[in-house]
Every structure is written in C-alpha cells, then in structure tokens.
Protein backbone atom coordinates (compact mmCIF):
# COMPACT_ATOMS: atom_id res chain seq x y z
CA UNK A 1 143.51 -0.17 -78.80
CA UNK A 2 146.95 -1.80 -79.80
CA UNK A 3 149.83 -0.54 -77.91
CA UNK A 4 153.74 -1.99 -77.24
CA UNK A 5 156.99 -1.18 -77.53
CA UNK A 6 159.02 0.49 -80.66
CA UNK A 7 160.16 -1.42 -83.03
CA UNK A 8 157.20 -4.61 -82.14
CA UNK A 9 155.73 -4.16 -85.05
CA UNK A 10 152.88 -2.48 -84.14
CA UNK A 11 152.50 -0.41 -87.66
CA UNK A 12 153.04 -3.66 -89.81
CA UNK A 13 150.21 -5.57 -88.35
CA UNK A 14 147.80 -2.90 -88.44
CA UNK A 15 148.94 -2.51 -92.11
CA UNK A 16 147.98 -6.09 -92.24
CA UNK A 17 144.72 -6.04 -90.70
CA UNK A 18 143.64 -3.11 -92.92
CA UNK A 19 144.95 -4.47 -96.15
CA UNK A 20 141.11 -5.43 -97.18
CA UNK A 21 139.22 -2.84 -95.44
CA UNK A 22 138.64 0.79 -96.51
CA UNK A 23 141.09 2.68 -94.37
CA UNK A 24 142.52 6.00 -93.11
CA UNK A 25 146.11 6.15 -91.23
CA UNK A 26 147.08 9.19 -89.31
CA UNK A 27 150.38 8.95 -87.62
CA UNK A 28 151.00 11.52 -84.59
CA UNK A 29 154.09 13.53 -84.98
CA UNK A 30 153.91 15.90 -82.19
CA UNK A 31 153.34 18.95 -83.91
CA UNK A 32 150.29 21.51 -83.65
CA UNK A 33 146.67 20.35 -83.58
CA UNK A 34 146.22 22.51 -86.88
CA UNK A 35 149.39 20.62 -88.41
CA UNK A 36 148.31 17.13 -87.44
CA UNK A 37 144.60 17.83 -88.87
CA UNK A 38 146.29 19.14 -92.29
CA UNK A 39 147.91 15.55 -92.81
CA UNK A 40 144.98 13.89 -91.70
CA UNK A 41 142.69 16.20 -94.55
CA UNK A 42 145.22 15.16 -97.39
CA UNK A 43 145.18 11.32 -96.25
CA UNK A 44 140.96 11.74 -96.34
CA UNK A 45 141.03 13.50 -99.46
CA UNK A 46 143.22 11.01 -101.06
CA UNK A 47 141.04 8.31 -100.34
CA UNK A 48 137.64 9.43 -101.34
CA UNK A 49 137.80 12.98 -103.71
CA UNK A 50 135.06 15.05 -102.42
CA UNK A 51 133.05 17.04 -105.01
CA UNK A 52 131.63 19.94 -102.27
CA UNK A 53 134.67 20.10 -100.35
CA UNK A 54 138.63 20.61 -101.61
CA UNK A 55 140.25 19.30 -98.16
CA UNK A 56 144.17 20.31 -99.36
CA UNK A 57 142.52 23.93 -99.27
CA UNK A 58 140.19 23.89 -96.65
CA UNK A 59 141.80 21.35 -94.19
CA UNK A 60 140.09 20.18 -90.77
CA UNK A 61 139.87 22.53 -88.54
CA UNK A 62 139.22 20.57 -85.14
CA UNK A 63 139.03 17.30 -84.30
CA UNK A 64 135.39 17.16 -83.83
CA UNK A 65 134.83 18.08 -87.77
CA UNK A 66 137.35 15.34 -88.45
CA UNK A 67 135.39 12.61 -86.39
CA UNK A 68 132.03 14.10 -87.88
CA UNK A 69 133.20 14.30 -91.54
CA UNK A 70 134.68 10.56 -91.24
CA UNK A 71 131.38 9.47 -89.69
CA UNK A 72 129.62 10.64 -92.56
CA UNK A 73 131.52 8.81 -94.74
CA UNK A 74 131.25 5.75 -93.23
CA UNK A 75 127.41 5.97 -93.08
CA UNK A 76 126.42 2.71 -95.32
CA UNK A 77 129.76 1.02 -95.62
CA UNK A 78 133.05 0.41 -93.00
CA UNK A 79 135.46 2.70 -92.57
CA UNK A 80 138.57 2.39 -90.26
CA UNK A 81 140.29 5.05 -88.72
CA UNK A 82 143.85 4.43 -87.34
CA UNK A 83 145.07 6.79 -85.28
CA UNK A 84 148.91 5.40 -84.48
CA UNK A 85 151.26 7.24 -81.73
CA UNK A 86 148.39 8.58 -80.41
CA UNK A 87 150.00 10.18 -77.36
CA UNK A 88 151.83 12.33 -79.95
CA UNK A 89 148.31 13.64 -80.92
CA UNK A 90 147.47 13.91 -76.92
CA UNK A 91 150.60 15.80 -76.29
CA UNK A 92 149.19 18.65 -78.46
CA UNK A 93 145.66 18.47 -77.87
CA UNK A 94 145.49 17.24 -74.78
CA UNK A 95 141.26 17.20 -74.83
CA UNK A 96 141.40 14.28 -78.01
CA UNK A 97 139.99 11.68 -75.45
CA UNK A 98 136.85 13.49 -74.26
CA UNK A 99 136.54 14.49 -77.45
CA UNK A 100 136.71 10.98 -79.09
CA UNK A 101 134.43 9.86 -76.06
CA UNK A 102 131.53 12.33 -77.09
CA UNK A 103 131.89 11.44 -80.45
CA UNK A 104 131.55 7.88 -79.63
CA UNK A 105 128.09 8.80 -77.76
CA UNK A 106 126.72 11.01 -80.14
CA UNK A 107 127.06 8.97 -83.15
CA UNK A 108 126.65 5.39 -81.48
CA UNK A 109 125.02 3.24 -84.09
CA UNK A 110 124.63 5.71 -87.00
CA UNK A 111 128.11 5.29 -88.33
CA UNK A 112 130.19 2.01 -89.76
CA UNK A 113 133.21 4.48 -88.72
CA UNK A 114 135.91 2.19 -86.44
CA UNK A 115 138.63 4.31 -84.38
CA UNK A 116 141.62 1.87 -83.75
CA UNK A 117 143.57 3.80 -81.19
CA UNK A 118 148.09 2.84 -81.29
CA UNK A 119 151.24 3.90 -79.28
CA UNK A 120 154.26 2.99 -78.11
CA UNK A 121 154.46 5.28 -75.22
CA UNK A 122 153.62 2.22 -72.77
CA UNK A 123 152.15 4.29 -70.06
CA UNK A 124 150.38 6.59 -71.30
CA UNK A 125 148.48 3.93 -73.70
CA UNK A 126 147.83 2.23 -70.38
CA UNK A 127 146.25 4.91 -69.16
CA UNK A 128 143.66 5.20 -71.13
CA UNK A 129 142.29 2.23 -69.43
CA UNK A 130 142.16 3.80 -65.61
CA UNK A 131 138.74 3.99 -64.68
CA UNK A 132 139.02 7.86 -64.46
CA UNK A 133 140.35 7.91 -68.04
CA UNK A 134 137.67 9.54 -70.70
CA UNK A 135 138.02 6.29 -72.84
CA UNK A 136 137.59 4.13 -70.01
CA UNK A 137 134.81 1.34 -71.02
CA UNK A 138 134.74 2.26 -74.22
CA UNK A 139 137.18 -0.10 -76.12
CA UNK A 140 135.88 -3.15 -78.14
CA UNK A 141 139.35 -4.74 -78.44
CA UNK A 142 142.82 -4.13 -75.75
CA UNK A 143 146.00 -5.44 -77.56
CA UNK A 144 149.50 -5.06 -75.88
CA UNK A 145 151.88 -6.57 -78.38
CA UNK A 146 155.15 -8.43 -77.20
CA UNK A 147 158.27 -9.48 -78.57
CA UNK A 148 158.49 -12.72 -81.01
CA UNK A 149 158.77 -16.05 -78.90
CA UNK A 150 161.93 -18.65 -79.91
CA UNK A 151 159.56 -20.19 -82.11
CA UNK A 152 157.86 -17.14 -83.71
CA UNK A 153 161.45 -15.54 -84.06
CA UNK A 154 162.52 -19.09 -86.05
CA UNK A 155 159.89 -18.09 -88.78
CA UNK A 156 162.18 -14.40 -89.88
CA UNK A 157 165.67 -16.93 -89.85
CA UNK A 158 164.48 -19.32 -92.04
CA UNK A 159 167.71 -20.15 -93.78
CA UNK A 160 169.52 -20.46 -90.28
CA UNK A 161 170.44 -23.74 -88.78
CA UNK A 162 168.36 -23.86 -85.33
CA UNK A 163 171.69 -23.60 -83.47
CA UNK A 164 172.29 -20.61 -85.55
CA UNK A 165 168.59 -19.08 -84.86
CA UNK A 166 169.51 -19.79 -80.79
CA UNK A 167 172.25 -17.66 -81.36
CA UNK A 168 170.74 -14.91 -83.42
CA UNK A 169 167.87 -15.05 -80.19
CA UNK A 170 169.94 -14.65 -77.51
CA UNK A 171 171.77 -11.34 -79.31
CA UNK A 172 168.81 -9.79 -80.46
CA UNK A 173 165.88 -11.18 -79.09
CA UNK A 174 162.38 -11.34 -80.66
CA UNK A 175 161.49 -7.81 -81.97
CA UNK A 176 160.96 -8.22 -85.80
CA UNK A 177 163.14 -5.32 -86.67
CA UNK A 178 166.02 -6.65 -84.89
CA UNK A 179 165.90 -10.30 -86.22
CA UNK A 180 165.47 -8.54 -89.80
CA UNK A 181 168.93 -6.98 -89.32
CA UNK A 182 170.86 -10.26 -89.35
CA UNK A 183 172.25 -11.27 -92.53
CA UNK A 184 171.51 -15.02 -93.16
CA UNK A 185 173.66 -15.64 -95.80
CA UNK A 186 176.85 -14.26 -93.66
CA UNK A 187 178.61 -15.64 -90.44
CA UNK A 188 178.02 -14.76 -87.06
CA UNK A 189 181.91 -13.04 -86.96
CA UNK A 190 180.67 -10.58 -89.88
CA UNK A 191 177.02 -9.89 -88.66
CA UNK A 192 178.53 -9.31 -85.17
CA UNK A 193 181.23 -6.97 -87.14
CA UNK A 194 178.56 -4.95 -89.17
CA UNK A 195 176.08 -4.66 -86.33
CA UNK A 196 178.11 -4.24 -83.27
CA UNK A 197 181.91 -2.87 -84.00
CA UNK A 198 181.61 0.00 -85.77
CA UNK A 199 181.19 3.54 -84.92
CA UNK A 200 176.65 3.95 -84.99
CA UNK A 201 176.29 0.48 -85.72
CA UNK A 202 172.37 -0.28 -85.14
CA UNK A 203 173.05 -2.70 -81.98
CA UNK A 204 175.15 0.37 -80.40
CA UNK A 205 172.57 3.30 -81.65
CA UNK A 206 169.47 0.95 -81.08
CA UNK A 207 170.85 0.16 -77.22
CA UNK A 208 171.49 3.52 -76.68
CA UNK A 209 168.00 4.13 -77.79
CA UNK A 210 166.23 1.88 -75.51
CA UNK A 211 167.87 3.66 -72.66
CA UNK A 212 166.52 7.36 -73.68
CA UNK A 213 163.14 6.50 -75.00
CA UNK A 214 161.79 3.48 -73.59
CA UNK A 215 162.10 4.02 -70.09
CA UNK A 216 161.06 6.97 -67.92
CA UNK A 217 162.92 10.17 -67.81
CA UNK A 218 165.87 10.61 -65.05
CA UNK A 219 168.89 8.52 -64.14
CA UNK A 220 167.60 5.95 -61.96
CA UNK A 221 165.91 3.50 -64.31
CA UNK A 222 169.61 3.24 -66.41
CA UNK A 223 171.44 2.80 -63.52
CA UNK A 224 169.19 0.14 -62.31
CA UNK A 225 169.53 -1.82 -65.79
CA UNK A 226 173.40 -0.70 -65.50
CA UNK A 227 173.69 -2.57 -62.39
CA UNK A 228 171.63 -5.57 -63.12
CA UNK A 229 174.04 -6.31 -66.08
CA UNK A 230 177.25 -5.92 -63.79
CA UNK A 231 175.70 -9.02 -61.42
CA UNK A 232 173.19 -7.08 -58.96
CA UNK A 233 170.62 -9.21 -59.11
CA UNK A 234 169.11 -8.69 -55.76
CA UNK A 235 167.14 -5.73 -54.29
CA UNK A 236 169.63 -4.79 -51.44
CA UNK A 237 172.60 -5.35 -54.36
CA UNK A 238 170.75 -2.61 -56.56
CA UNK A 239 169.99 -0.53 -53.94
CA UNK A 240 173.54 0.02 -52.57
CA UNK A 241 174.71 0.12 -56.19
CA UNK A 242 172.28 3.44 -57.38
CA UNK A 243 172.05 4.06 -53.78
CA UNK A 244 168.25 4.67 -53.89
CA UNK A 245 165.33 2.40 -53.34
CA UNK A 246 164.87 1.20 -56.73
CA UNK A 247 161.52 -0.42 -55.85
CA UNK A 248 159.18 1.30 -58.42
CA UNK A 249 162.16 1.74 -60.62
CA UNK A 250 161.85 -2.27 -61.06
CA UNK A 251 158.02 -2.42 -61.04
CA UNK A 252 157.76 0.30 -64.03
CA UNK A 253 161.02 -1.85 -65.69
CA UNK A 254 158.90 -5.08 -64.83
CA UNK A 255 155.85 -3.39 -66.83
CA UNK A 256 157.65 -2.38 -69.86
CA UNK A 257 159.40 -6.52 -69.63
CA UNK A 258 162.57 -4.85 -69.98
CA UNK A 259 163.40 -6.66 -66.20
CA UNK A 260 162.20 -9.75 -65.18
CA UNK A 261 161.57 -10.67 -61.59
CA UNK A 262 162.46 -14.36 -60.91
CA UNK A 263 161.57 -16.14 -57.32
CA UNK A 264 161.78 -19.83 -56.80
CA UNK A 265 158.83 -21.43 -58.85
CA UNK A 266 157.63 -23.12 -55.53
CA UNK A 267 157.43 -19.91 -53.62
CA UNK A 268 154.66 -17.18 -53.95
CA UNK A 269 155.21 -14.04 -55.46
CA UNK A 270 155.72 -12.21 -51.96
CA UNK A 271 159.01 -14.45 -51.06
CA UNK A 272 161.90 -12.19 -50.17
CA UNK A 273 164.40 -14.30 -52.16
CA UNK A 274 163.82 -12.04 -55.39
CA UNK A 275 166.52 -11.88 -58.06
CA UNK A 276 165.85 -9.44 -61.04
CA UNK A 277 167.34 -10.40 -64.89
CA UNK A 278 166.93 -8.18 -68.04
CA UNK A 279 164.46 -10.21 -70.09
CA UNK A 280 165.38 -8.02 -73.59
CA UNK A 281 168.11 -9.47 -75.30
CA UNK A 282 170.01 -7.01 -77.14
CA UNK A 283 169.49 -4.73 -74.05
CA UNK A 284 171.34 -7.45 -71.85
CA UNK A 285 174.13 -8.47 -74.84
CA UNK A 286 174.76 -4.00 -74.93
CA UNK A 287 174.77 -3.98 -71.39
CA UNK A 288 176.21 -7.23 -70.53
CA UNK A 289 178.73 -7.82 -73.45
CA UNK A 290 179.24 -4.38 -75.59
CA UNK A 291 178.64 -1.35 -73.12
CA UNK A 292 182.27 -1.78 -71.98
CA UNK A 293 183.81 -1.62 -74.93
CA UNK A 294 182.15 1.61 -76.56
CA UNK A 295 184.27 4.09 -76.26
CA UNK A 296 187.08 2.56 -78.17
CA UNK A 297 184.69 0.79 -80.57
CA UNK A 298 183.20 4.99 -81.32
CA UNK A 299 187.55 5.81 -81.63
CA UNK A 300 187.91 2.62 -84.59
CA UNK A 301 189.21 0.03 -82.84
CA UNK A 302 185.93 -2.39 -83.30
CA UNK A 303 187.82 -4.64 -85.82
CA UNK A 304 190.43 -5.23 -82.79
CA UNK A 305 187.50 -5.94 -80.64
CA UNK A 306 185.87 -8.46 -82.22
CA UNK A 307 187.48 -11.47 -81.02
CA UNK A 308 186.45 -10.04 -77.39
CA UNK A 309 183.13 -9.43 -78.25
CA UNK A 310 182.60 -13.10 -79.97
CA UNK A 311 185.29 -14.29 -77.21
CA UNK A 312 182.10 -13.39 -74.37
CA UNK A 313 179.37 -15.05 -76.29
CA UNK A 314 179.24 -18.14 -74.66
CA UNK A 315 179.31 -16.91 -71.15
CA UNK A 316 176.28 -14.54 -72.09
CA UNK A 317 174.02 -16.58 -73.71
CA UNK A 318 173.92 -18.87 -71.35
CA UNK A 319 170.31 -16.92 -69.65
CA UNK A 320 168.81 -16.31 -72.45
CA UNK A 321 169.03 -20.01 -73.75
CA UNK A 322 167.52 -20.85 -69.97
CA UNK A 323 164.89 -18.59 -70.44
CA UNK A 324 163.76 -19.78 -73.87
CA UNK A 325 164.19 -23.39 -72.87
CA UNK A 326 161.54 -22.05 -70.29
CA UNK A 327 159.30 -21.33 -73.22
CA UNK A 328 159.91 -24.55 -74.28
CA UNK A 329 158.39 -26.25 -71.49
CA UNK A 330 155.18 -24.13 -71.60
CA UNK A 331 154.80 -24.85 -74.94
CA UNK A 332 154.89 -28.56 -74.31
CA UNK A 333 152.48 -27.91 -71.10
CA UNK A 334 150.12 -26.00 -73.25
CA UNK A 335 149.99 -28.73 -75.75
CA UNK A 336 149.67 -31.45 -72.89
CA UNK A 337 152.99 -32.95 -73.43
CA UNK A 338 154.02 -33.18 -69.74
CA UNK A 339 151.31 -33.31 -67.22
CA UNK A 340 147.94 -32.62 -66.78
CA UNK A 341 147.01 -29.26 -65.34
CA UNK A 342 150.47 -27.33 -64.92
CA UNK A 343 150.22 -24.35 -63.18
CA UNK A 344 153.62 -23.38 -63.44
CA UNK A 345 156.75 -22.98 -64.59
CA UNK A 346 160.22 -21.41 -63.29
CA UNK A 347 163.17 -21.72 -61.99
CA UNK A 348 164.15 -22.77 -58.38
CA UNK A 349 167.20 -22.32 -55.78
CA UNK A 350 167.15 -22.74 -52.45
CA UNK A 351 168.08 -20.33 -49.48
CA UNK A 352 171.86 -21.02 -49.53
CA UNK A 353 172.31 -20.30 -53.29
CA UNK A 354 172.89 -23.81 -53.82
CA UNK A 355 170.65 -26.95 -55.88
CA UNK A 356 169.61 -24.43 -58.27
CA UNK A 357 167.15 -25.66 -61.50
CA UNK A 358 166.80 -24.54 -64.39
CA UNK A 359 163.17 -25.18 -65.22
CA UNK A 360 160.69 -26.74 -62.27
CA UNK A 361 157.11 -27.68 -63.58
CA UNK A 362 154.39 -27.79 -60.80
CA UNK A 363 150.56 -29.18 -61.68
CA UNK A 364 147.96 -29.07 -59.71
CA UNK A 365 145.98 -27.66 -56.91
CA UNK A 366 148.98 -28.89 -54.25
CA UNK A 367 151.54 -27.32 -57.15
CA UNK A 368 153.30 -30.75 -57.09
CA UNK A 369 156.60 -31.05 -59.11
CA UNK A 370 156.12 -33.27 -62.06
CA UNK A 371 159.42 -32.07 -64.08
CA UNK A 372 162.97 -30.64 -63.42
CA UNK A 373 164.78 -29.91 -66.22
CA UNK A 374 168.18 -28.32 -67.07
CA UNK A 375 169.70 -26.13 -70.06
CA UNK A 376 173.60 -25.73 -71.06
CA UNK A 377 174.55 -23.67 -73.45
CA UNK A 378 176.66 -26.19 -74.93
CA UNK A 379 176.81 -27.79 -78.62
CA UNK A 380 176.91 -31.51 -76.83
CA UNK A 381 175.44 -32.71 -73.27
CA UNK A 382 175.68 -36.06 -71.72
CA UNK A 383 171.49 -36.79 -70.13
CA UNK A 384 173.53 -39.31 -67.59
CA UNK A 385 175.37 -36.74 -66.07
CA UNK A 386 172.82 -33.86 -65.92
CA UNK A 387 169.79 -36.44 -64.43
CA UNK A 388 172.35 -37.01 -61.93
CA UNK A 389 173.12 -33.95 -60.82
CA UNK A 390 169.12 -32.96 -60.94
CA UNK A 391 168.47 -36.55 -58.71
CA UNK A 392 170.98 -34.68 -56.02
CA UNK A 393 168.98 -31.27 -56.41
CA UNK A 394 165.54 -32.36 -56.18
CA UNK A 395 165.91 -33.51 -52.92
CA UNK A 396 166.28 -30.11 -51.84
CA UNK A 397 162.65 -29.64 -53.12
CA UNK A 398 159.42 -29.22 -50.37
CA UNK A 399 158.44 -32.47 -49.95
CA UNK A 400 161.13 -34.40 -51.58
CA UNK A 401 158.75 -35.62 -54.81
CA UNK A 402 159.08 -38.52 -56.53
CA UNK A 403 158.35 -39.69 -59.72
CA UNK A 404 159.84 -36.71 -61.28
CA UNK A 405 160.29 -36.24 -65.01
CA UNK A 406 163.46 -34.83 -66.12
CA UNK A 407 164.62 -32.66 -69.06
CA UNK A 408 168.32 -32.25 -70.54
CA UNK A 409 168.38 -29.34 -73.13
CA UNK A 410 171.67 -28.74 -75.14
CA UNK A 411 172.32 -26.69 -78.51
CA UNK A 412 172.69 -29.60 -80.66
CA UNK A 413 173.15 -32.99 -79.32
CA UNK A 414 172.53 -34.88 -76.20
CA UNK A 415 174.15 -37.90 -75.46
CA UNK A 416 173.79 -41.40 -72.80
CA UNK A 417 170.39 -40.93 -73.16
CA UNK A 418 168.36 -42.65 -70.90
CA UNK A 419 164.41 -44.10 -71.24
CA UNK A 420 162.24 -41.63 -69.50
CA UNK A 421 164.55 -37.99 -70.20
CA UNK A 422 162.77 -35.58 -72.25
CA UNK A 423 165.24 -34.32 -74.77
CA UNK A 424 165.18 -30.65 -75.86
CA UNK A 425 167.42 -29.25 -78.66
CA UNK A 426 167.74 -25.97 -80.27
CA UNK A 427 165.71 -28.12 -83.29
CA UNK A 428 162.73 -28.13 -80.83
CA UNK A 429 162.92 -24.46 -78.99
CA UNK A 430 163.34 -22.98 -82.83
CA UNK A 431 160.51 -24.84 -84.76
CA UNK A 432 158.39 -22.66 -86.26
C-alpha cells in the first residue's frame, strides 16, 4: 500500500517501479462499479489479447471475475496490479476490501498476481490498517510518501544557485509538482508574477485547493490554518480565534503534516507550552503572504501587487529557512557529524518567551545538549555576534551545559568566524 498527499508523486513512482515488470494500472474515478470494471477490461485486454474472450465486448462484470481472471494470468509469470485512488473504487463498491481479502485467501500461493493498493485520501488509506479493517494484516509493504526534503528538492532546481533553491523552498516547498512549476531560467520577480499575480494562477488555484480537498469537510480545519497564519500559534490563541476547541482539528492537521506542533526540544511531548506552525510551504506563503491580497489580484491589479508580494518575502521565509536548517542538523546527526547518539532535535524557548533557539541537539540517555545553533534569513551573518548571543541563551538551558557546540546558518556567507562554529550555508542545506 502507497498512500500520501496529491500532487507527492505518488503515480510517478509507481510508474517507476513498474517500468520493468508486466503491469496493469486502474485509476479510480468515482463512477459505477460497472464503469470502473469497463476501463479496467480495456487496460487487461490491451495488455495481453485474449483469443476465448473479447473483453471491450464482454467487460468484467464484478470484481471477483476481475481478481480471478488476473490471477489466471499471472499463473507462471508476475503480474502487478495497481489499483491507484483506491477510495474512489471504495466509494462505489464499498465491499472491494472483503472482497480483495477473500481473494487473497483463496488464491494464496497459486498466483504470481501482486495487488499494490494507492490513494491520496489520507484517512481513509489509513484505515485500511485498523485492526477491524478487512485488509488488516494482509499488506507485504506500508508506504506513506512525504514531501521532498531541502536536499531532495535541490535535485528538480538544478540550474538554481543554492540561495536561489532556499528561496524556491520556502515558496513552494518540496512536492515535485510544485518545484516543477518554477521557471529556472527566469527571475524570482517573473516566476512570482506568472505563478502568484494573476487571476487562477496555480499558487492561488493550487492554495485554494489544499483548503477544499485535503483537509476534512466543514469550516473549522480552514479557520484553524486561517488563524495560525495571522500569528495564533497557541491553543488558547486558536481557540478564541474559531471559537471552538480546535483540539482534534490540530491532531487530524498534525496527521496530514499540514501543522506542525513545536514544544521546547528539552520538554516531553505532554508540556503545555505548545505552539503550532504550518509545516507546507506554499500553504503558509498563500496564507501568510498572498491570501490578503486575492481579491484585487482576481479584479487585475496583480502587476501593482507585486512589489508587496516580493516586498513580504523576507519576513516570511524566515520559518521555513529555520525549519530546513533543522533538517540540516539531522542530516549531519544521521551521518555522525555532531555527536554520538542524538536523540533529538528542535527548537527551544523558555517560559517567558524569551532565550529562544533555533535548533537544540540533545544525545543521549540524560538528553544532554551537545549543540545550539541559530538560522537568519540573511545573505551575510557575522558567527561572533550570533555565538554570543547563543552563550547568553544557553544559560537559560536545564542544567546550564557546557561544552556546547554552536552553529551559525546564513543564506550565503558567514563572517568572524571562529575555531569550533559549525558553519551552515544554503550550499550545505541544498546539496543534493
């Protein structure tokens, strides 16, 4: 079972894995059983012409001669049947998992036939692994796939400067699709033009999107995103600003990683000093930067609006460059760059609001802090100035460590270097 969210890239790497392999893909569309088994005949038909049997005029009839017919082909050599948005099949035959389940009994070793199971209807894939589920226990292989990383995203912008790719990141974040709509060989004023300030440019339609398909039905989870981009970053802020308990609003928002939930990285996950960030990036830059100005961008006026739009860049990207520089330092953990057995990354803060950090890195069974590190989103950085700052902060931390590391991370250039600072550029977030 593969499952994520549109536009991941789901279809493309399935098309991938079965480039070699003697397949059949069946994509749900919604409509009748008897509609959905007439594609499926014509796809089977064009693969393997069957003498006895003229599928285009005597299509499938259930599922259950489908599964059958397929088994039999796949007797003595593979076969792979993808079934993707398979809660679009579901939603009109509702009995396709017990179905698929007694299949799966009945012809259990007789049959080189593999079912690969895809959706992007989050929950309802999810389902399918409750315990009470028909298909529960039954799958070889559980995929959820996820957004590009910084570095993965690095490999679609090749001809970008890294600065450039931090930029295109923090817009658009790391769904393939989106990174394929910037146009490398133009500036950031005339992809921001073409994608943004026009009337159903893909940024506006795709945001839009996100907020009627990707989340659940009702107004709640919308206003909850709505009021996490105007600053309501705590529970009791959200609450008064929807004015409901948003509680498993969040949770489902959490599940999708449309919202992340931050605590200080020294604390446990049941501290009350929660604050809540969108984690997608062109959900946050059309919430954050380009929901305001819609209405007159739809009227014409996007040319005029421009220099606003590109005028807020800076102040936006600023949490998004924190969060991949984040990714950075797990990276370098994972590779054992920075201590032995980290445990932990995050940010930190402490009760008052005040001596906040950027990245903390805890190893160990005692989750000691071994490095504090801090991002700007700035082209140039002096290391003298930020280790001092992070010298005043760290005494703020339980226990008062020493023998810290410390990490400065600018766009392009950091400066007064001194022996000991781990440097971190966009050069190093955006390396392939």
């Amino acid at each position: 079972m593969l499952w994520g969210r549109r536009r991941v890239g789901k279809t493309v790497l399935l098309g991938e894995f079965a480039r070699d392999v003697p397949a059949v893909f069946h994509t749900g569309t919604g409509q009748a059983a008897a509609g959905e088994l007439a594609d499926l005949s014509h796809k089977v038909a064009q693969l393997q012409p069957r003498p006895l049997r003229n599928l285009a005029e005597r299509p499938y009839r259930s599922w259950q001669e489908a599964l059958e017919d397929l088994a039999t082909l796949a007797e003595k050599a593979p076969l792979l049947l993808v079934l993707d948005e398979f809660p679009e099949l579901v939603h009109t035959s509702a009995e396709l998992p017990g179905i698929i389940r007694a299949f799966l009994d009945r012809t259990h070793g007789h049959t080189e036939l593999r079912l690969l199971l895809c959706g992007s209807a989050v929950r309802h894939m999810e389902a399918l692994l409750d315990s009470r589920a028909p298909l529960y226990g039954r799958f070889d292989l559980t995929l959820q796939l996820h957004p590009f990383t910084p570095a993965e995203s690095a490999l679609m912008l090749p001809d970008l400067a890294p600065a450039d790719r931090a930029v295109v990141h923090g817009i658009v974040g790391g769904v393939p699709l989106y990174l394929s709509w910037w146009d490398q060989s133009a500036s950031i004023n005339d992809n921001i033009q073409r994608l943004v300030c026009r009337p159903f440019a893909p940024i506006l339609s795709e945001g839009r999107l996100i907020l009627t398909t990707e989340i659940d039905k009702g107004d709640l989870p919308a206003a909850v995103l709505h009021a996490i981009a105007a600053g309501k970053t705590k529970h009791n802020e959200i609450r008064e600003w929807v004015k409901a308990d948003p509680t498993r609003t969040l949770d489902r928002l959490i599940q999708l990683r449309l919202v992340e939930r931050l605590v200080p990285v020294t604390e446990t996950a049941a501290s009350r000093r929660k604050l809540y960030r969108i984690t997608d990036n062109l959900l946050a830059f059309y919430l954050n930067v380009v929901n305001r100005h819609l209405p007159e961008i739809e009227r014409g006026l996007g040319r005029s609006i421009l220099p606003v739009i590109l005028g807020s860049l800076d102040d936006h990207l600023g949490g998004p460059w924190e969060a991949a520089f984040r990714d950075q330092l797990r990276r370098m953990a994972i590779a054992g760059e920075i201590a032995p057995e980290v445990v932990a990354v995050g940010p930190f803060w402490t009760a008052d609001g005040h001596n906040e950090i950027d990245a903390l890195v805890l190893a160990g069974r005692s989750r000691q802090p071994v490095l504090a590190g801090e991002a700007k989103w700035a082209k140039t950085v002096s290391a003298q100035k930020i280790v001092a700052s992070l010298t005043r902060k760290i005494d703020a931390l339980p226990g008062k460590p020493h023998d810290i590391q410390f990490a400065v991370c600018a766009r392009e250039t950091v400066t007064h270097q001194t022996e000991g600072v781990r440097v971190i550029t966009a050069a190093e977030i955006f390396e392939p």
